[in-house]
C-alpha atoms as a PDB file:
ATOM      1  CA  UNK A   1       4.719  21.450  -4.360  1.00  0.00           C
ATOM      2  CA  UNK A   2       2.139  20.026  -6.470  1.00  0.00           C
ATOM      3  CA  UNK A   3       0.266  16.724  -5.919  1.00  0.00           C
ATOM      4  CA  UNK A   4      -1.538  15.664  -8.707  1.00  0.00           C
ATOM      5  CA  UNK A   5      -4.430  12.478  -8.470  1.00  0.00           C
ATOM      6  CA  UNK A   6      -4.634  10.670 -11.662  1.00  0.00           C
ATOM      7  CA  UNK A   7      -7.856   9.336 -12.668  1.00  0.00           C
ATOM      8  CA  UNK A   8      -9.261   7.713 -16.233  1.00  0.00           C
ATOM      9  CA  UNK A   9     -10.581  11.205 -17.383  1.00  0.00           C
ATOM     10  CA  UNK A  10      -7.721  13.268 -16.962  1.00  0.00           C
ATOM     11  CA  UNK A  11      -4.667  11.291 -16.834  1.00  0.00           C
ATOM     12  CA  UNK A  12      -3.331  13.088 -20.072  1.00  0.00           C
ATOM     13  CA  UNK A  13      -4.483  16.371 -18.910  1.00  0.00           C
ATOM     14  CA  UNK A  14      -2.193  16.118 -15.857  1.00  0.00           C
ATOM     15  CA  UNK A  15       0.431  13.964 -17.080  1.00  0.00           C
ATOM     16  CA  UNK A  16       1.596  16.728 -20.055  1.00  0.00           C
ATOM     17  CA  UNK A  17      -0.472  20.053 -19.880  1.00  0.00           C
ATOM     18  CA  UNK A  18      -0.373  20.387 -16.044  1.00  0.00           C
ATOM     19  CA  UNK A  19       3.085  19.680 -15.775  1.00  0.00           C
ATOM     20  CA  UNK A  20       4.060  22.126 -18.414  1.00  0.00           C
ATOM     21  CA  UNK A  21       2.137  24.671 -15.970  1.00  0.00           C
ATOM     22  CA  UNK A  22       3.502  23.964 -13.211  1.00  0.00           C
ATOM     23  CA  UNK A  23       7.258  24.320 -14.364  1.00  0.00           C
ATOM     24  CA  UNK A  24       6.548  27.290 -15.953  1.00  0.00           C
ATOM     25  CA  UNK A  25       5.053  28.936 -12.769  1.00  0.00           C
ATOM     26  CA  UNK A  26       8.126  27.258 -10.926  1.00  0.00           C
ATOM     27  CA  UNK A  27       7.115  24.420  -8.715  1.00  0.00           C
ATOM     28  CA  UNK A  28       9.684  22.682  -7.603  1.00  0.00           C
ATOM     29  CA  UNK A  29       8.319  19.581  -7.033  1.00  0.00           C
ATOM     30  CA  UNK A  30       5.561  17.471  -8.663  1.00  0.00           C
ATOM     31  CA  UNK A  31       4.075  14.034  -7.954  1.00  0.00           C
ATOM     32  CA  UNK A  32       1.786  11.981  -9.781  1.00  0.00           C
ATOM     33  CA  UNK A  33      -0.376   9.462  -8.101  1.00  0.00           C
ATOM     34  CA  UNK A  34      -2.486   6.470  -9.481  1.00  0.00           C
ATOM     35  CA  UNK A  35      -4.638   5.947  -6.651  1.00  0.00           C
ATOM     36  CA  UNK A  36      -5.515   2.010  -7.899  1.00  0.00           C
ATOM     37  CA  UNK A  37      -1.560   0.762  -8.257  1.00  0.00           C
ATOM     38  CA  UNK A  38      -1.072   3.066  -4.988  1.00  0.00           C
ATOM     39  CA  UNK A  39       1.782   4.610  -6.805  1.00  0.00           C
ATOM     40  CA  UNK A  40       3.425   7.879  -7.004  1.00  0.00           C
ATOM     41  CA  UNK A  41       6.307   9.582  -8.991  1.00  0.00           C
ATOM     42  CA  UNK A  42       7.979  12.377  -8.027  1.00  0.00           C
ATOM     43  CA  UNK A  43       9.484  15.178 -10.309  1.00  0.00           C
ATOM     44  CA  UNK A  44      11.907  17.731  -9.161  1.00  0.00           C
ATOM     45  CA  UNK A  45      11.929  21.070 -11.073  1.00  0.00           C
ATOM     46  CA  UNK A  46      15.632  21.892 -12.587  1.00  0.00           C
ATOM     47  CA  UNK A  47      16.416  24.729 -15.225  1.00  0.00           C
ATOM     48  CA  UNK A  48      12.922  25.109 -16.122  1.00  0.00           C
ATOM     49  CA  UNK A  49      12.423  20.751 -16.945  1.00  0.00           C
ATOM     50  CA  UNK A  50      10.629  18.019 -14.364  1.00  0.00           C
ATOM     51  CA  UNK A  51      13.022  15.291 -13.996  1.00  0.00           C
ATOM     52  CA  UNK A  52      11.956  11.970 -11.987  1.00  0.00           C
ATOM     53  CA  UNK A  53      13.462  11.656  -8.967  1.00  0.00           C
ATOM     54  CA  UNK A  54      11.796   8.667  -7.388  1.00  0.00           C
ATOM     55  CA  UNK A  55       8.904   6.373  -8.280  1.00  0.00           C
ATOM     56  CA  UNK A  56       7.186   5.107  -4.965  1.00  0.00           C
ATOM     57  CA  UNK A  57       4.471   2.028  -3.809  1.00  0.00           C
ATOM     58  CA  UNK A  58       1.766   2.867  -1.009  1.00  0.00           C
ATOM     59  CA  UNK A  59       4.207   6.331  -0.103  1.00  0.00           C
ATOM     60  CA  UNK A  60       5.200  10.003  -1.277  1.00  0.00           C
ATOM     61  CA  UNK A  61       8.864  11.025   0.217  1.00  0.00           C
ATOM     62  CA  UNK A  62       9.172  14.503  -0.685  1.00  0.00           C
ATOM     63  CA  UNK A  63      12.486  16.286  -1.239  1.00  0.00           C
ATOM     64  CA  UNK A  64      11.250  19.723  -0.371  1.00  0.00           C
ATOM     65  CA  UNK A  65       9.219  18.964   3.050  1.00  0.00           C
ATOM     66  CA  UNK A  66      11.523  15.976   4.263  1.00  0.00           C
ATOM     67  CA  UNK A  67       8.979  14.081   4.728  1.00  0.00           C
ATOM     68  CA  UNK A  68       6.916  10.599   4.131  1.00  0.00           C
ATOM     69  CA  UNK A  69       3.660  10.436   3.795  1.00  0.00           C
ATOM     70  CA  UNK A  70       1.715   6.907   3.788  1.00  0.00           C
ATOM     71  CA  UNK A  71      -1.333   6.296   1.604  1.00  0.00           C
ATOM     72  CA  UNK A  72      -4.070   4.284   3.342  1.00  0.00           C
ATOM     73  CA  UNK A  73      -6.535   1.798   1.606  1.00  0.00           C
ATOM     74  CA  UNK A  74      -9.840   3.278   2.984  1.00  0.00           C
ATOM     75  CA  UNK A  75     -11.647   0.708   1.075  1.00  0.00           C
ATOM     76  CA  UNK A  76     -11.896  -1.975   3.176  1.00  0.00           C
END
């Protein structure tokens, strides 16, 4: 599993190169998060391709650990 943090600089980077990396090494899943929109999309890994499985607000649910996991707005 791969969690990936978007930000301004290297959205691109981790949107297309990183991906390709990852599913070449075999990681079965992949999210990407934009921290501002608190969102997150999960990819799962089948026959070598990232497919969306779920696009989430303020949460990750991962297929692989069965679990949720909550983002929290630290900026207050």
């Amino acid at each position: 599993m791969a969690i990936e943090i978007l930000s301004p600089h290297t959205g691109k980077y981790d949107l297309e190169d990183k991906m390709e990396v990852y599913a070449l090494n075999g990681v079965k899943e992949y999210w990407i998060v934009e921290p501002h929109e608190k969102r997150a999309k999960g990819y799962w890994l089948e026959k070598d391709e990232y497919h969306l499985f779920t696009e989430e607000i303020g949460m990750l649910n991962s297929k692989l650990l069965k679990k949720k996991f909550k983002f929290y707005d630290f900026s207050l």
